[in-house]
N, C-alpha and C. Protein backbone atom coordinates (compact mmCIF):
# COMPACT_ATOMS: atom_id res chain seq x y z
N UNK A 1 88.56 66.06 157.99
CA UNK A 1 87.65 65.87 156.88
C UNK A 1 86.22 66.20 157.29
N UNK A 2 86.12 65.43 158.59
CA UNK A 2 84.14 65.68 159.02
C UNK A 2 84.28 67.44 159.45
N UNK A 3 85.41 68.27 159.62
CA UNK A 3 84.89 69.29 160.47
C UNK A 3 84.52 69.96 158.49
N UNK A 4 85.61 69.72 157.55
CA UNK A 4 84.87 70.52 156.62
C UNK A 4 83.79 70.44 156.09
N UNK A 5 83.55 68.81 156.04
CA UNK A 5 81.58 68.47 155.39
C UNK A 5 80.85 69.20 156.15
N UNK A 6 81.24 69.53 157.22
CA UNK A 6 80.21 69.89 158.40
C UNK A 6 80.10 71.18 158.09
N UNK A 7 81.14 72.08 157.77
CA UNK A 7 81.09 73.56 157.38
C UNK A 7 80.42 74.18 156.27
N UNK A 8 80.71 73.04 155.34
CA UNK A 8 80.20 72.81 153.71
C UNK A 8 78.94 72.91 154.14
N UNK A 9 78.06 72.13 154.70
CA UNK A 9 76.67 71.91 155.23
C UNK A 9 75.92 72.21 155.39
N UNK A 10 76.40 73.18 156.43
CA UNK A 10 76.35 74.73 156.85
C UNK A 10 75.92 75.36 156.25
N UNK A 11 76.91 76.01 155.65
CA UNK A 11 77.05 77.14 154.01
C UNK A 11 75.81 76.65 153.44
N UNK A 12 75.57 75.41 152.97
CA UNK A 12 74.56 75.13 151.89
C UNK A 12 73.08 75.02 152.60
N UNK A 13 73.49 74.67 153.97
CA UNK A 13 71.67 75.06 154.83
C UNK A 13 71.54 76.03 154.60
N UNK A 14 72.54 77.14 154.67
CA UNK A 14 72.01 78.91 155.35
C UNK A 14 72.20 79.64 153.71
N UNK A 15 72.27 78.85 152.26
CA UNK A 15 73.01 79.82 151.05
C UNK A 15 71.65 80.33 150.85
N UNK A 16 71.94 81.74 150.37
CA UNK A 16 70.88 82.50 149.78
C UNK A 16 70.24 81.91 147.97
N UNK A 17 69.84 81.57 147.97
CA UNK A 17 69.54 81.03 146.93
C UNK A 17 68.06 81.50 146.17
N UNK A 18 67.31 81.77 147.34
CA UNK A 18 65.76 82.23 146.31
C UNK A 18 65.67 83.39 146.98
N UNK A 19 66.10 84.45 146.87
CA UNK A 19 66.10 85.77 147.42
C UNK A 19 65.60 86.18 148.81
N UNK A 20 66.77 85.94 149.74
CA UNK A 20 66.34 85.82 151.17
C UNK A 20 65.90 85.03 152.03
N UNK A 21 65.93 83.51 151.45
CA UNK A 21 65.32 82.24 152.18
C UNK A 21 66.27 81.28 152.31
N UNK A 22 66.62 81.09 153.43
CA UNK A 22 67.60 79.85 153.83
C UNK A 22 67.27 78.84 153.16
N UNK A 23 67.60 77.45 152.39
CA UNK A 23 66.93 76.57 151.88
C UNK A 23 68.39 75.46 151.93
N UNK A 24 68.16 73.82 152.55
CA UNK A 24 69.30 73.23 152.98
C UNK A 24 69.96 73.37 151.40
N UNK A 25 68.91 73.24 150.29
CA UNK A 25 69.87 72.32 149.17
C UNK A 25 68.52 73.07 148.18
N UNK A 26 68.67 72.80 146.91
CA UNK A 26 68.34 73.31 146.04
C UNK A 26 66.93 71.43 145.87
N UNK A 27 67.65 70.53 145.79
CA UNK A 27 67.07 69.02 146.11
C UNK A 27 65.82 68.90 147.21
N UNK A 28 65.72 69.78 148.41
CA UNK A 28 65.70 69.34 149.58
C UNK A 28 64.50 70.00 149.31
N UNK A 29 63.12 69.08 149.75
CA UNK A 29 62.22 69.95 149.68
C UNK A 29 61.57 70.58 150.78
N UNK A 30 60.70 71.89 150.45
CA UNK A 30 59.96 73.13 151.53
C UNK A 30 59.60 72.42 152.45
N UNK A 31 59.91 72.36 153.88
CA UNK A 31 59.05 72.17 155.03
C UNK A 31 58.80 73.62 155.54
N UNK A 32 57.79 74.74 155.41
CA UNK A 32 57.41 75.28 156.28
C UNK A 32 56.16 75.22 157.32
N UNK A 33 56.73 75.99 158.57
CA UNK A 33 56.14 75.29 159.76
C UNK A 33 54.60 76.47 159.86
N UNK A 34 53.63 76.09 160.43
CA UNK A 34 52.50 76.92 161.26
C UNK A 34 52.75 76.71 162.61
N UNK A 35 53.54 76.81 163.02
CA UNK A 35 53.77 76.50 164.43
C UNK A 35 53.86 77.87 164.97
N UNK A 36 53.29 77.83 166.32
CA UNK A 36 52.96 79.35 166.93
C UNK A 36 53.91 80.18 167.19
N UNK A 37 53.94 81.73 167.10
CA UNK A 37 55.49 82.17 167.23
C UNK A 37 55.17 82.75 168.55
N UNK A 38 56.75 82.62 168.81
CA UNK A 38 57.25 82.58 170.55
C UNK A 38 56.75 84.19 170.95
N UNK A 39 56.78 84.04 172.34
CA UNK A 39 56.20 84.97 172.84
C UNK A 39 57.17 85.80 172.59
N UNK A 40 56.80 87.38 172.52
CA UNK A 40 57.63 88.66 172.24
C UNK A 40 58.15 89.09 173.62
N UNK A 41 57.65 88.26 175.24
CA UNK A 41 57.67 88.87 175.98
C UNK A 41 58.86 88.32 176.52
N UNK A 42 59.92 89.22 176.26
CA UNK A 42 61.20 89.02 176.38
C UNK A 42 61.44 89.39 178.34
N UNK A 43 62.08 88.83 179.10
CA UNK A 43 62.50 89.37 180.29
C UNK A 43 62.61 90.88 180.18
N UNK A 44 63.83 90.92 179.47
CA UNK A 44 64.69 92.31 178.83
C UNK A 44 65.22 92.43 177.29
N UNK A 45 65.64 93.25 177.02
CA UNK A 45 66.40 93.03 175.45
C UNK A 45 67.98 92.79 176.02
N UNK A 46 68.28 91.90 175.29
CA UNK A 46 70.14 91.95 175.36
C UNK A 46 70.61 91.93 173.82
N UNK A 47 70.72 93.69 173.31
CA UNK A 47 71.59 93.44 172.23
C UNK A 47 72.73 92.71 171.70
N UNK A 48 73.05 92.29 170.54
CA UNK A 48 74.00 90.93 170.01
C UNK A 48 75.02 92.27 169.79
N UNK A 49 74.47 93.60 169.16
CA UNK A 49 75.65 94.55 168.41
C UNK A 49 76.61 94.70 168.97
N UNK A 50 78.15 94.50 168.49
CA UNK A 50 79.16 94.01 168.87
C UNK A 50 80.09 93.11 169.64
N UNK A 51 79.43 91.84 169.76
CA UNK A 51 79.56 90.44 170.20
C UNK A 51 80.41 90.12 169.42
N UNK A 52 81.26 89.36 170.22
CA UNK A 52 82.08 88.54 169.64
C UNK A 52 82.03 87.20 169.54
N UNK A 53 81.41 86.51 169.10
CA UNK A 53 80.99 85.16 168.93
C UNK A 53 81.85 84.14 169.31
N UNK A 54 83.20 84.02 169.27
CA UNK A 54 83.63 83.57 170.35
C UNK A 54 84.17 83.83 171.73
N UNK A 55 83.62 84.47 172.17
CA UNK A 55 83.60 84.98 173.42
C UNK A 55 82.27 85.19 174.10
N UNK A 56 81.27 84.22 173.45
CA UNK A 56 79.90 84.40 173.97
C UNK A 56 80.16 83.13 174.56
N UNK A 57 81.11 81.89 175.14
CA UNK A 57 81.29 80.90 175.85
C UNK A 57 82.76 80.80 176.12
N UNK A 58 82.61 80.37 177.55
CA UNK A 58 84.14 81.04 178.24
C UNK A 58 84.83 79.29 178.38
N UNK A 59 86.13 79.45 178.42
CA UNK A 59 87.01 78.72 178.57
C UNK A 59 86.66 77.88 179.50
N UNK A 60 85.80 77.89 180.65
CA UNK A 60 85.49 77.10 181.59
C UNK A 60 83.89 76.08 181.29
N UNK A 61 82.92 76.57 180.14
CA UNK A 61 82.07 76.04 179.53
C UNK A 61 82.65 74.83 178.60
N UNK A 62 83.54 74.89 177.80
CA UNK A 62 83.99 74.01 176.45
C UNK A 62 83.90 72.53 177.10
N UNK A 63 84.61 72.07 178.12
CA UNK A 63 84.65 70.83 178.38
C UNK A 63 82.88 70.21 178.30
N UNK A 64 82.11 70.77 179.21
CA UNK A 64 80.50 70.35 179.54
C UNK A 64 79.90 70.24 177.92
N UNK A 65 81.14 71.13 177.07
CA UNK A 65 79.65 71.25 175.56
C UNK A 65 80.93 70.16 174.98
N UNK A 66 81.75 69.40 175.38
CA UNK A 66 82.68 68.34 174.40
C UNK A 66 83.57 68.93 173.89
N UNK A 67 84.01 70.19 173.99
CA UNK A 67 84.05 70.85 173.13
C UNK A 67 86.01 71.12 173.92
N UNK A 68 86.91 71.13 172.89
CA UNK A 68 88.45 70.45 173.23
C UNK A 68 89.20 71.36 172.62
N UNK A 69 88.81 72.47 172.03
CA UNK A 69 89.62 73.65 170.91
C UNK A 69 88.92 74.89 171.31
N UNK A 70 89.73 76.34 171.12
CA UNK A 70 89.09 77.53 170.67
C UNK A 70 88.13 77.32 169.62
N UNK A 71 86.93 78.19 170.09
CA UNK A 71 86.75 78.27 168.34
C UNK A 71 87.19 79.59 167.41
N UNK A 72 87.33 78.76 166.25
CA UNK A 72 87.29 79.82 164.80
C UNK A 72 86.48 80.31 164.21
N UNK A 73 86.34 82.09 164.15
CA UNK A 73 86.03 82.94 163.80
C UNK A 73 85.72 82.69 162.42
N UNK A 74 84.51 83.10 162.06
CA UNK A 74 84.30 83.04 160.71
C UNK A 74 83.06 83.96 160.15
N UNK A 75 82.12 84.01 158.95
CA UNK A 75 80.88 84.64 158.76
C UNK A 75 80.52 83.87 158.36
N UNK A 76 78.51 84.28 158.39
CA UNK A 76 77.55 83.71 158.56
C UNK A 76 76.56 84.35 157.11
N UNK A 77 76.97 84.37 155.70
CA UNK A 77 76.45 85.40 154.71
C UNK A 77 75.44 85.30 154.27
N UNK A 78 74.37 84.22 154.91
CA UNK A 78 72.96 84.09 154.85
C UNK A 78 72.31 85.51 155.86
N UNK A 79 73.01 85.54 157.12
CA UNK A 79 72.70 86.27 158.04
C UNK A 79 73.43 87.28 157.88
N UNK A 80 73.99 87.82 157.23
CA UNK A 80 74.89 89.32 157.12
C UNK A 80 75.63 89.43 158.51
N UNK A 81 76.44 87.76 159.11
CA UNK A 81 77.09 88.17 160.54
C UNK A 81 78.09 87.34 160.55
N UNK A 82 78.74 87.70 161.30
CA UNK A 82 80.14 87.07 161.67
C UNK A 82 79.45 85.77 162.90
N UNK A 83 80.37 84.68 162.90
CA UNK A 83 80.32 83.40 163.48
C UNK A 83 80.66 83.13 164.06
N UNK A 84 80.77 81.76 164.92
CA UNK A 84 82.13 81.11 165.79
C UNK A 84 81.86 79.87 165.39
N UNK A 85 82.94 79.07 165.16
CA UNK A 85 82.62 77.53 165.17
C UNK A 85 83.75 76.85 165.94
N UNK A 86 83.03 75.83 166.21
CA UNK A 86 84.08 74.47 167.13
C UNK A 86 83.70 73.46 166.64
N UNK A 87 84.73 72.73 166.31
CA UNK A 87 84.41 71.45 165.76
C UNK A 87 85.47 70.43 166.06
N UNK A 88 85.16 69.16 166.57
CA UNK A 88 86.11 68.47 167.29
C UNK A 88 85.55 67.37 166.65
N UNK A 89 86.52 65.96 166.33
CA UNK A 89 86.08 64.81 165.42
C UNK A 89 84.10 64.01 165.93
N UNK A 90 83.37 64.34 164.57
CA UNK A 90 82.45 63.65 165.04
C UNK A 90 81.25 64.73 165.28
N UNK A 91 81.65 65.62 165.79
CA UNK A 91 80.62 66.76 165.70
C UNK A 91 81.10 68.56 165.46
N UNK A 92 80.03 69.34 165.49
CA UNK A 92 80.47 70.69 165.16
C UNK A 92 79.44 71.18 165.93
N UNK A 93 79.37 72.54 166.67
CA UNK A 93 78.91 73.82 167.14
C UNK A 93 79.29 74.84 166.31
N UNK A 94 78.30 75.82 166.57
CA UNK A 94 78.35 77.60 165.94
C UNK A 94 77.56 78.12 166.66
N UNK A 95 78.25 79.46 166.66
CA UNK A 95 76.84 80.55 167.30
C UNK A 95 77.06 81.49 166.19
N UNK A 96 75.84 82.18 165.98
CA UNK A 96 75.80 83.54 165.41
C UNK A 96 75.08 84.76 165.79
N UNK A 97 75.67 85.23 166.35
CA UNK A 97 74.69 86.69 166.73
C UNK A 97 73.75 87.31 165.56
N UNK A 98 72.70 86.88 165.17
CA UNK A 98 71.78 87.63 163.88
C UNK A 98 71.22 88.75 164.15
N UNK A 99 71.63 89.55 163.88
CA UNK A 99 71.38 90.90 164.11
C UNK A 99 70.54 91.79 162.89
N UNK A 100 70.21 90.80 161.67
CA UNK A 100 69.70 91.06 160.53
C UNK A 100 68.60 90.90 160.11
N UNK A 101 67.81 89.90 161.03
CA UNK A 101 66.15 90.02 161.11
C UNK A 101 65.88 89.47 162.59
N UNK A 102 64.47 89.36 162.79
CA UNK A 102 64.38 88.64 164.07
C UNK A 102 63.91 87.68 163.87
N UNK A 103 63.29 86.58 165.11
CA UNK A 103 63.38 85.58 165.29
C UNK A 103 61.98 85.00 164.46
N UNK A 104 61.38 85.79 164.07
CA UNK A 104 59.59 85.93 163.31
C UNK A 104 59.90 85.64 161.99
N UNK A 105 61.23 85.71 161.16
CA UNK A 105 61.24 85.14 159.98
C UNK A 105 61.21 83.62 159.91
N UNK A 106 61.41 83.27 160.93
CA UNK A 106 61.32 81.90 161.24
C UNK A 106 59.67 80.73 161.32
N UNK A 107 59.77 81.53 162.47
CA UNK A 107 58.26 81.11 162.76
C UNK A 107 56.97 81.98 161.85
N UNK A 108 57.49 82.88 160.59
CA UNK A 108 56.38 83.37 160.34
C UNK A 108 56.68 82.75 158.24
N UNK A 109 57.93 81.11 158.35
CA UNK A 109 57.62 81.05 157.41
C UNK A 109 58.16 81.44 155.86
N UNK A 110 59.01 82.63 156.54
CA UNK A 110 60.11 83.08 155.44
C UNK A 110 61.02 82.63 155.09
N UNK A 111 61.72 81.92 156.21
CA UNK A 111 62.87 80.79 155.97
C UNK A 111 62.58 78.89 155.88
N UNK A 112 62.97 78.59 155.20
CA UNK A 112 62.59 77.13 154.95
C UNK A 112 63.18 76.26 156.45
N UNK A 113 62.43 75.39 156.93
CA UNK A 113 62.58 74.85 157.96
C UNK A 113 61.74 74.73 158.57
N UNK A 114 61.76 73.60 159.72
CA UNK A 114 60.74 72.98 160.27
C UNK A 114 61.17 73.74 161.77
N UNK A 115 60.10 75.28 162.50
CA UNK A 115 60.29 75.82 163.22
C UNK A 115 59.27 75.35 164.27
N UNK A 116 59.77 74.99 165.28
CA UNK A 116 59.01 74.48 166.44
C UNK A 116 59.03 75.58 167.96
N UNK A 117 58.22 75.81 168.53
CA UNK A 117 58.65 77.00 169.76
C UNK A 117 58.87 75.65 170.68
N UNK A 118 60.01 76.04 171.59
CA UNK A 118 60.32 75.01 172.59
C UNK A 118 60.34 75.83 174.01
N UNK A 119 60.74 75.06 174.98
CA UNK A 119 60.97 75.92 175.91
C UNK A 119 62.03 77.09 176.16
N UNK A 120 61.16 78.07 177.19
CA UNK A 120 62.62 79.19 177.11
C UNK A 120 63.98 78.97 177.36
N UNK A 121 64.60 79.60 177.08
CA UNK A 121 66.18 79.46 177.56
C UNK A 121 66.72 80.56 178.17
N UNK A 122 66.80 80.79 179.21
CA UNK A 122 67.22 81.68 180.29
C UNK A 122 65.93 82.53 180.23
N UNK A 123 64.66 82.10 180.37
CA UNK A 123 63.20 82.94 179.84
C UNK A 123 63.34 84.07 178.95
N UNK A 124 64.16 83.69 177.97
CA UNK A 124 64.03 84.33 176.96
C UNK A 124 63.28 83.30 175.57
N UNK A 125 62.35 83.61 175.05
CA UNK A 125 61.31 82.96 173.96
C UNK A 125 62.71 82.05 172.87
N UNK A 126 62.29 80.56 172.88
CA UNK A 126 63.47 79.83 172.09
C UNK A 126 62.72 79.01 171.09
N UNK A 127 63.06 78.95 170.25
CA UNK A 127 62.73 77.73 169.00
C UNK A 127 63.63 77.02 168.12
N UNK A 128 63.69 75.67 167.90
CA UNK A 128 64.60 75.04 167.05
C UNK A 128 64.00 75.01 165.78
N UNK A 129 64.68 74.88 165.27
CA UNK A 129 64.90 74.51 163.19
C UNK A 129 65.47 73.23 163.08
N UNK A 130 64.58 72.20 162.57
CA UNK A 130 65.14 71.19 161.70
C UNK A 130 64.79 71.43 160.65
N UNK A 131 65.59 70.57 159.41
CA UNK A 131 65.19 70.19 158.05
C UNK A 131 65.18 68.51 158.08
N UNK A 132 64.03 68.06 157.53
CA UNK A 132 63.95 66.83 157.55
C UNK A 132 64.66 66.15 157.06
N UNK A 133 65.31 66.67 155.98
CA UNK A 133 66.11 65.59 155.19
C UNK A 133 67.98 65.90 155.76
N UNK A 134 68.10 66.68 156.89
CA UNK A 134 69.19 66.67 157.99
C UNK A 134 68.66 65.60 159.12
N UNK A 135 68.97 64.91 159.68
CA UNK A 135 68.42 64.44 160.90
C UNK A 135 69.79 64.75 162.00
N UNK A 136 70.77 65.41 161.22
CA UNK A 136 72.43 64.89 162.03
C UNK A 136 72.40 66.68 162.66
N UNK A 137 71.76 67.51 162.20
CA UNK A 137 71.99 69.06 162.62
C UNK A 137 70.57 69.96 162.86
N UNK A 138 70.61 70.49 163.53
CA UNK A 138 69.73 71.61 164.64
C UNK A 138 70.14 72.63 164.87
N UNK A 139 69.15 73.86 164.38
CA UNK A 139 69.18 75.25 165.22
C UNK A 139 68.35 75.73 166.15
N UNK A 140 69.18 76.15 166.85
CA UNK A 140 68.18 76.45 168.11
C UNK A 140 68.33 77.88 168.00
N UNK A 141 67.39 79.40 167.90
CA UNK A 141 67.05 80.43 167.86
C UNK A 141 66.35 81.01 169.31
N UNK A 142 66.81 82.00 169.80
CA UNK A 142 67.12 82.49 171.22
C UNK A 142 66.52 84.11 170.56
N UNK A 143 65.51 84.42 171.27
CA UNK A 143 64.79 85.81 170.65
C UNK A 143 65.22 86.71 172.19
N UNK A 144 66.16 87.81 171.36
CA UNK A 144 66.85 88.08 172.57
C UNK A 144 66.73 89.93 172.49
N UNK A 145 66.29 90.02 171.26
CA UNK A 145 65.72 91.90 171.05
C UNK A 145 65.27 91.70 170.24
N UNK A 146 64.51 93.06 169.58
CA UNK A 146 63.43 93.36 168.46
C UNK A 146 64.85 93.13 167.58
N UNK A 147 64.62 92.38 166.24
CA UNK A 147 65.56 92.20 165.13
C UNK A 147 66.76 91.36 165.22
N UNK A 148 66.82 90.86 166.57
CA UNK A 148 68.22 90.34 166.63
C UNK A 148 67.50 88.79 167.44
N UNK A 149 68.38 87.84 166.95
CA UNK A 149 68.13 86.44 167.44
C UNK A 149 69.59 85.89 167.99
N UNK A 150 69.70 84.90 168.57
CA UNK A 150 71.24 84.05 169.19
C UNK A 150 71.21 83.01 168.11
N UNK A 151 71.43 82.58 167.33
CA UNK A 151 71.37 81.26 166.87
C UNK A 151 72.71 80.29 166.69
N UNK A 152 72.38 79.13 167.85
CA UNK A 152 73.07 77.93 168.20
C UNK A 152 72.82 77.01 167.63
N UNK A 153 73.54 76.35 166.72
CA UNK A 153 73.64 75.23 165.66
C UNK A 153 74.71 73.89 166.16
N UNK A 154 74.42 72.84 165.86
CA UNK A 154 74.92 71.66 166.21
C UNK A 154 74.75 70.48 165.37
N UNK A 155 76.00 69.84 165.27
CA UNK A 155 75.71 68.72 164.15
C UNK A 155 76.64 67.59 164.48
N UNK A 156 76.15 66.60 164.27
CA UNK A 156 76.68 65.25 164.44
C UNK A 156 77.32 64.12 163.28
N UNK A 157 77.87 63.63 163.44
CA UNK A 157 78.42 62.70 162.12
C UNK A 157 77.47 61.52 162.54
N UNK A 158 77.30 61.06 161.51
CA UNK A 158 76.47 59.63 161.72
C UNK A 158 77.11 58.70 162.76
N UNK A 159 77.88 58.43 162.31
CA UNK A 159 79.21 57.70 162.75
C UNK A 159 78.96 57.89 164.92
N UNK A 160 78.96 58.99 164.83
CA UNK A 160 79.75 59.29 166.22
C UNK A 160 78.44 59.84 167.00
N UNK A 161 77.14 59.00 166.42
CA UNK A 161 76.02 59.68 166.97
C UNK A 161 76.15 59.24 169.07
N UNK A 162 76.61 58.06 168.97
CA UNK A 162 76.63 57.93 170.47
C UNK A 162 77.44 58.11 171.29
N UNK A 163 78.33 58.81 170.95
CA UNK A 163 79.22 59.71 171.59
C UNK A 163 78.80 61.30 172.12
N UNK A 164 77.87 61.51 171.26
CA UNK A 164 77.42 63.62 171.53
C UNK A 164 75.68 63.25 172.14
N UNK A 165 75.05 64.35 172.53
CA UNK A 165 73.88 64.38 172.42
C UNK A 165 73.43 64.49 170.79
N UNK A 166 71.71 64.13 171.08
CA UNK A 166 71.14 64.49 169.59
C UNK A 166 71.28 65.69 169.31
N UNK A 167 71.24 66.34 168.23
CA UNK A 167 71.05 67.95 167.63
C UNK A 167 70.39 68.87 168.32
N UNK A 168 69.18 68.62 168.92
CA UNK A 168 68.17 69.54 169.02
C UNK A 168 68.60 70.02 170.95
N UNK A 169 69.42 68.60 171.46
CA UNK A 169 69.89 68.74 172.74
C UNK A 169 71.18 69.47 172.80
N UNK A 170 72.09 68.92 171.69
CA UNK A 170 73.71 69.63 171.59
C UNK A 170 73.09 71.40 171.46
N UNK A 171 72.00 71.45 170.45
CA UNK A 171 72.04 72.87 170.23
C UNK A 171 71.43 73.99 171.25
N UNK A 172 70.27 73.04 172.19
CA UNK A 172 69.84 73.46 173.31
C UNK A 172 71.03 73.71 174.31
N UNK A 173 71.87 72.86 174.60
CA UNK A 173 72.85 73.16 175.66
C UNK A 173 73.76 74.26 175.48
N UNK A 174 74.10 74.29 174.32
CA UNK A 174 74.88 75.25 173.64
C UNK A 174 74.39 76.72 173.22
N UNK A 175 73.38 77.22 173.30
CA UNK A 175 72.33 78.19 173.45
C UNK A 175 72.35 78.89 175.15
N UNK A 176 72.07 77.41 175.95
CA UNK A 176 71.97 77.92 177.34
C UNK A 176 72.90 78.37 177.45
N UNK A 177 74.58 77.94 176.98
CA UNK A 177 75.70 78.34 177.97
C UNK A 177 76.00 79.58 177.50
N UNK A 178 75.83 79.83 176.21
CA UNK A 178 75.71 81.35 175.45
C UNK A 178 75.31 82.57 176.21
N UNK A 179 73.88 82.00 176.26
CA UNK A 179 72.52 82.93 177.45
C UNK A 179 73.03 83.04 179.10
N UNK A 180 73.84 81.80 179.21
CA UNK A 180 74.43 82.52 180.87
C UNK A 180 75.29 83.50 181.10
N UNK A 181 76.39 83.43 180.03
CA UNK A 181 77.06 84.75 179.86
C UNK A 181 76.44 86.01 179.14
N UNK A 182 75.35 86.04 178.24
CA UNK A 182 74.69 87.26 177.81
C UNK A 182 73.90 87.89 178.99
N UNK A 183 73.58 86.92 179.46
CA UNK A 183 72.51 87.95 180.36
C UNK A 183 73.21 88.29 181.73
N UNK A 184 74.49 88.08 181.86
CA UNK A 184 75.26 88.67 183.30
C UNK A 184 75.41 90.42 183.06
């Protein structure tokens, strides 16, 4: 039941609804951020084009992220991309390779959400996304080429908050283990 609310969730954070702007809920009101956008100065570029989203974390990662199943393949139709999700009772992960804008729609404001620059992740420029009126889910955005972003999402059930890390940590960890296999 929690892995579908969690999917549902999803869908309705990322639905296109006002022509090109992520928005959680139609209810939920605008937080956009002025928060500074991440440095462009990437190590290197590591293109996402033709990633397989589940295969951007290897069989020997899942245990460290909680994580007890393959994940299932799916799309991402806010982002014009294909997905991965894992979801095990109590919480959910996704990655999506966004290959459909870069990481500047974020921090420059186009997408609804509260965009913060955090530290790098494998020194590549990183920032999370909350929505305030989520406190249970986090994206963490990985600026990894001109137009293309990593984005690692994580969500928690109320219920089972002390069992997982918080959001902004599940989605940080889950980003890094992504970025150790992209950048080999």
């Amino acid at each position: 039941m929690f892995a579908g609310i969690t999917v549902l969730a999803f869908i309705a954070a990322c639905s296109d609804s006002k022509g090109g702007t992520a928005t959680p809920d139609s209810t939920t009101p605008t937080t956009e951020s002025t928060s500074a956008k991440p440095s462009s100065a990437r190590p290197r570029e590591i293109k996402l084009d033709g990633k397989d989203p589940c295969q951007l974390l290897t069989a020997e990662q899942l245990p460290s992220l909680k994580i007890d199943r393959p994940g299932r393949p799916g799309t991402a139709p806010a982002f014009n991309a294909k997905d991965c999700s894992w979801t095990v009772t109590g919480a959910a992960s996704r990655l999506t390779p966004v290959m459909s804008e870069g990481i500047d729609v974020w921090t420059g404001a186009e997408r609804t959400g509260q965009a913060e620059k955090t530290a790098p992740i494998a020194a590549f420029p990183a920032i999370s996304v909350t929505v305030p009126s989520d406190q249970d889910r986090c994206d963490v955005m990985v600026d990894v080429a001109d137009g293309q972003y990593l984005l690692a999402t994580f969500s928690v059930s109320p219920s089972f908050r002390d069992r997982f890390p918080k959001p902004c940590d599940g989605a940080r960890q889950l980003a890094e283990a992504a970025m150790q296999n992209l950048v080999k």
